[in-house]
N, C-alpha and C. Protein backbone atom coordinates (compact mmCIF):
# COMPACT_ATOMS: atom_id res chain seq x y z
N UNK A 1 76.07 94.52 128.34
CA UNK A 1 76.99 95.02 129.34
C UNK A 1 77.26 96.51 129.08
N UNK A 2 77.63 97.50 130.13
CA UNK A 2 77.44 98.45 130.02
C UNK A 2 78.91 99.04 129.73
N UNK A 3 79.21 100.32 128.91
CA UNK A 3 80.40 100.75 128.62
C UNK A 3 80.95 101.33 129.83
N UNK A 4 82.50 101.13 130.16
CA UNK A 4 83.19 101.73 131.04
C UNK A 4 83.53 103.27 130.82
N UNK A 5 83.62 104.32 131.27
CA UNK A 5 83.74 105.63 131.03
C UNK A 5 84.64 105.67 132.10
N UNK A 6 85.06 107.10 132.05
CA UNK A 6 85.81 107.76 132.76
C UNK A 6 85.22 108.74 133.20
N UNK A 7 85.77 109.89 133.87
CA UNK A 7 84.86 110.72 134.38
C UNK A 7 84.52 111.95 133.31
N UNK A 8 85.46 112.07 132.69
CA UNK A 8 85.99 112.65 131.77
C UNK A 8 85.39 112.61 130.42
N UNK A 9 85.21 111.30 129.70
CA UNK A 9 84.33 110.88 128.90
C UNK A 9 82.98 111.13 128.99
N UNK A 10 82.90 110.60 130.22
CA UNK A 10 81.21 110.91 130.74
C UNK A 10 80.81 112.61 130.15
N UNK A 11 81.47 113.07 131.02
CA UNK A 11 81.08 114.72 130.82
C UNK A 11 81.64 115.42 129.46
N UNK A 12 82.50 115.39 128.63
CA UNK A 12 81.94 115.13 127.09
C UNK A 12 81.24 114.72 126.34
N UNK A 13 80.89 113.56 126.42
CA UNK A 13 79.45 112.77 125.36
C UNK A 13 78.56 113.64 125.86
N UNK A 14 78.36 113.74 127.49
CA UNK A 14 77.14 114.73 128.17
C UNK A 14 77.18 116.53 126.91
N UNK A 15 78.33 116.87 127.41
CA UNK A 15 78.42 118.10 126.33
C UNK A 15 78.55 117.71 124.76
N UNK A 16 78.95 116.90 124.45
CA UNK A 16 78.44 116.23 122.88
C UNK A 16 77.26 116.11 122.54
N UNK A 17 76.23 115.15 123.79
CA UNK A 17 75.16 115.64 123.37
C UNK A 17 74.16 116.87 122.93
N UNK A 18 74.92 117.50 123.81
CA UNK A 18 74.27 118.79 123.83
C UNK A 18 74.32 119.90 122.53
N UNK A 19 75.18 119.41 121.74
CA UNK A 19 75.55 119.88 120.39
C UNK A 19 77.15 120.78 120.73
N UNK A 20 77.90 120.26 122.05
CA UNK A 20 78.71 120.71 121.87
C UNK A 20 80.05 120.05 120.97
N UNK A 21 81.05 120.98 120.15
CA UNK A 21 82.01 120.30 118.84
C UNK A 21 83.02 121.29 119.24
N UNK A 22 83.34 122.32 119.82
CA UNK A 22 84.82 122.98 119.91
C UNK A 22 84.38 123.67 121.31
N UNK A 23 85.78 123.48 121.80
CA UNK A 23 86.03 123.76 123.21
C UNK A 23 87.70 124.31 123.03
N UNK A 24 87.38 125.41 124.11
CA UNK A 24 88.49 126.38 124.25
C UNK A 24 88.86 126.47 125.58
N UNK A 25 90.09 126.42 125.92
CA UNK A 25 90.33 125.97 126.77
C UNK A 25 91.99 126.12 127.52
N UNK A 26 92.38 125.97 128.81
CA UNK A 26 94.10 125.77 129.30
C UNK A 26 94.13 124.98 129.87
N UNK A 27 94.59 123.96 129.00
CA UNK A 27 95.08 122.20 130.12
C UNK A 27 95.64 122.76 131.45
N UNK A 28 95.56 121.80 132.85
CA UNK A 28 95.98 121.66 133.55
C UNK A 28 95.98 120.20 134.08
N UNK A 29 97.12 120.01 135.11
CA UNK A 29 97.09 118.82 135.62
C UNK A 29 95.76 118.34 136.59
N UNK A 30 95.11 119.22 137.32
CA UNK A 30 93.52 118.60 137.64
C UNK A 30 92.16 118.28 136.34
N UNK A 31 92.72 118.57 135.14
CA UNK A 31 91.80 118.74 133.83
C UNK A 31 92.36 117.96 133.09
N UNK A 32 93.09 117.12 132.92
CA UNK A 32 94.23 116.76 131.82
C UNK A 32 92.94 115.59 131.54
N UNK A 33 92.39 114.84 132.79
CA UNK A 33 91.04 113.46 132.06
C UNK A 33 90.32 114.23 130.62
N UNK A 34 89.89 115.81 131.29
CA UNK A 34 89.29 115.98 130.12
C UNK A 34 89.66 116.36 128.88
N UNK A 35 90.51 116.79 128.58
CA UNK A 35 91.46 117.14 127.98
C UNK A 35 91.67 115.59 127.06
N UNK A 36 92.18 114.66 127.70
CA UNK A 36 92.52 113.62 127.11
C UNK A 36 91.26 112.81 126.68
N UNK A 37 89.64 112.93 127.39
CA UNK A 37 88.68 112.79 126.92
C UNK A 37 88.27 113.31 125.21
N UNK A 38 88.60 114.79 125.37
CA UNK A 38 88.44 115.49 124.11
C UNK A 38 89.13 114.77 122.99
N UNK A 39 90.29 114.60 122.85
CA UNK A 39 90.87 114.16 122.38
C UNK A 39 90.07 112.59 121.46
N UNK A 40 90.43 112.28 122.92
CA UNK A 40 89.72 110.60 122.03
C UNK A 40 88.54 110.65 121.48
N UNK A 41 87.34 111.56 121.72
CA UNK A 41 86.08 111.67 120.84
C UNK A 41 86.19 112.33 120.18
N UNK A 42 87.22 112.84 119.85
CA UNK A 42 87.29 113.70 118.58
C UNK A 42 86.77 115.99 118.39
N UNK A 43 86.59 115.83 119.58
CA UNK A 43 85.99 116.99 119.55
C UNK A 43 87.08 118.41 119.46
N UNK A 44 87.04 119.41 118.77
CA UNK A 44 87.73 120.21 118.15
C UNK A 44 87.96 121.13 119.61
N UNK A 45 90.03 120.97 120.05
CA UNK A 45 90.16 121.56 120.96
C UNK A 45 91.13 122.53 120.77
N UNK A 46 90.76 124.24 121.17
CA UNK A 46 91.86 125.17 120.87
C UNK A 46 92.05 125.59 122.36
N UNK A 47 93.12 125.46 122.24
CA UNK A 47 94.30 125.70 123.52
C UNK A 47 94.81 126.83 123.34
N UNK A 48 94.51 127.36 124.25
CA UNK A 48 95.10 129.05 124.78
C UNK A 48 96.49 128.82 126.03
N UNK A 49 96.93 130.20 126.15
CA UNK A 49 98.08 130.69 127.28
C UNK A 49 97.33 131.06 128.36
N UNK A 50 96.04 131.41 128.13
CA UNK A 50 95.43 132.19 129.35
C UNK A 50 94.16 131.73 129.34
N UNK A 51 93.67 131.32 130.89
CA UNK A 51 92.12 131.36 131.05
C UNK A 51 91.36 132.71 130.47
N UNK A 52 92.02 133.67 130.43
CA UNK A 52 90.69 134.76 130.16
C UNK A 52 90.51 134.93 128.82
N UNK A 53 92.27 134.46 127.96
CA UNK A 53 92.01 134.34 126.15
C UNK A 53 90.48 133.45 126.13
N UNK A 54 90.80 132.16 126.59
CA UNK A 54 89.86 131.13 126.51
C UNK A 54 88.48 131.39 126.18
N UNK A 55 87.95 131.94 127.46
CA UNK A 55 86.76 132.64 128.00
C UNK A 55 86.34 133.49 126.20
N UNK A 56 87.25 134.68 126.36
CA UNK A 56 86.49 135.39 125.08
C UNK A 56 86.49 134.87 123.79
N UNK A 57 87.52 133.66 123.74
CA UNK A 57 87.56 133.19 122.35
C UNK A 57 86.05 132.05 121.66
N UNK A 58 85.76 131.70 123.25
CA UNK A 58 84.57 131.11 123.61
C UNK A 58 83.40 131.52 123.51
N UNK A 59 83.33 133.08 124.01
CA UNK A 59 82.36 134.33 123.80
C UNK A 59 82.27 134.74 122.26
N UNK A 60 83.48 134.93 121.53
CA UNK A 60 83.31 135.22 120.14
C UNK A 60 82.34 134.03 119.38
N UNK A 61 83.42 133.00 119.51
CA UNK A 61 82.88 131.73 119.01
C UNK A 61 80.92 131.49 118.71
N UNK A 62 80.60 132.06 120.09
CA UNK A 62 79.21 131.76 120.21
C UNK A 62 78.47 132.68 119.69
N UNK A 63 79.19 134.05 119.52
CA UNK A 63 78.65 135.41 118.99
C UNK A 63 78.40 134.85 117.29
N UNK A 64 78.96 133.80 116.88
CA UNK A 64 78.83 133.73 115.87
C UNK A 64 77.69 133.65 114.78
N UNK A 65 77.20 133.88 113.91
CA UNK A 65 75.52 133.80 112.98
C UNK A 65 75.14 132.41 113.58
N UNK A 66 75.67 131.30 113.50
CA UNK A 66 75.22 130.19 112.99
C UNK A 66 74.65 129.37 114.69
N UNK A 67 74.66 130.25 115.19
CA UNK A 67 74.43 129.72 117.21
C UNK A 67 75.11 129.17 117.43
N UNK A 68 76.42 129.12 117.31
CA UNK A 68 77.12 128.18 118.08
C UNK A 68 76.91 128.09 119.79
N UNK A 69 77.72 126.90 119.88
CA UNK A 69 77.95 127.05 121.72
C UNK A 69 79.40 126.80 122.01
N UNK A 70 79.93 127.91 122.88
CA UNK A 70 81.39 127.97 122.91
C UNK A 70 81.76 128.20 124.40
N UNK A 71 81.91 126.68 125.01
CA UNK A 71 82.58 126.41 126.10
C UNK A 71 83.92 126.50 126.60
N UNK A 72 84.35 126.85 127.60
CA UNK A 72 85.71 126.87 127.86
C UNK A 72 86.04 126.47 129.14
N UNK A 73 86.92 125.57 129.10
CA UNK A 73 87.42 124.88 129.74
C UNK A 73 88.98 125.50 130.88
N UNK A 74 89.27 125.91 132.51
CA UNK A 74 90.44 125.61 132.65
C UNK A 74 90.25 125.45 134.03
N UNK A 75 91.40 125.31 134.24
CA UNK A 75 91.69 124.96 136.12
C UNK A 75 92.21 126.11 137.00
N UNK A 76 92.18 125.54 138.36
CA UNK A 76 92.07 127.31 139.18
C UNK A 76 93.70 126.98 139.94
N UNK A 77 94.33 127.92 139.10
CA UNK A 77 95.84 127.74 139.72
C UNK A 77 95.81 128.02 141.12
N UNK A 78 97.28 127.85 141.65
CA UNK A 78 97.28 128.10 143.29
C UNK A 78 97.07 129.31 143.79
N UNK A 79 97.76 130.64 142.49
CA UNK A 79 97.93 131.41 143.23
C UNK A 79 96.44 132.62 142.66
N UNK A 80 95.45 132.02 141.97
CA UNK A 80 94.12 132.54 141.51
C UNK A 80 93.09 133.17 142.76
């Protein structure tokens, strides 16, 4: 029988596979599945004040020696 996912789950394991492990990111209430996805698989989440912190902390992250991959995660407020 096949495992139940969420939508949320889904598209983490998808980026898990991929060798993704830290995600940067600003919860919002249209993002919160993933958010709460992260969570339950364990994957290393730093939470910013600002989408654009996010973005470069994401950019550093990946600048790093070792190749990382540094995704970031947020939602598009009303007044964006």
């Amino acid at each position: 029988m096949l495992e139940k996912l969420t939508g949320g789950e889904a598209m983490i394991r998808a980026a898990m596979a991929n060798g993704i492990n830290t995600v940067f990111g600003l919860p919002g209430a249209q993002i919160y599945p993933l958010f709460d996805a992260l969570q339950r698989l364990g994957v290393k989440t730093i939470v910013t004040r600002h989408e654009q912190g996010a973005a470069y902390m994401a950019m550093g992250y990946m600048r790093k020696p070792r190749g990382n991959r540094g995704p970031s995660l947020s939602y598009r407020a009303p007044v964006s």
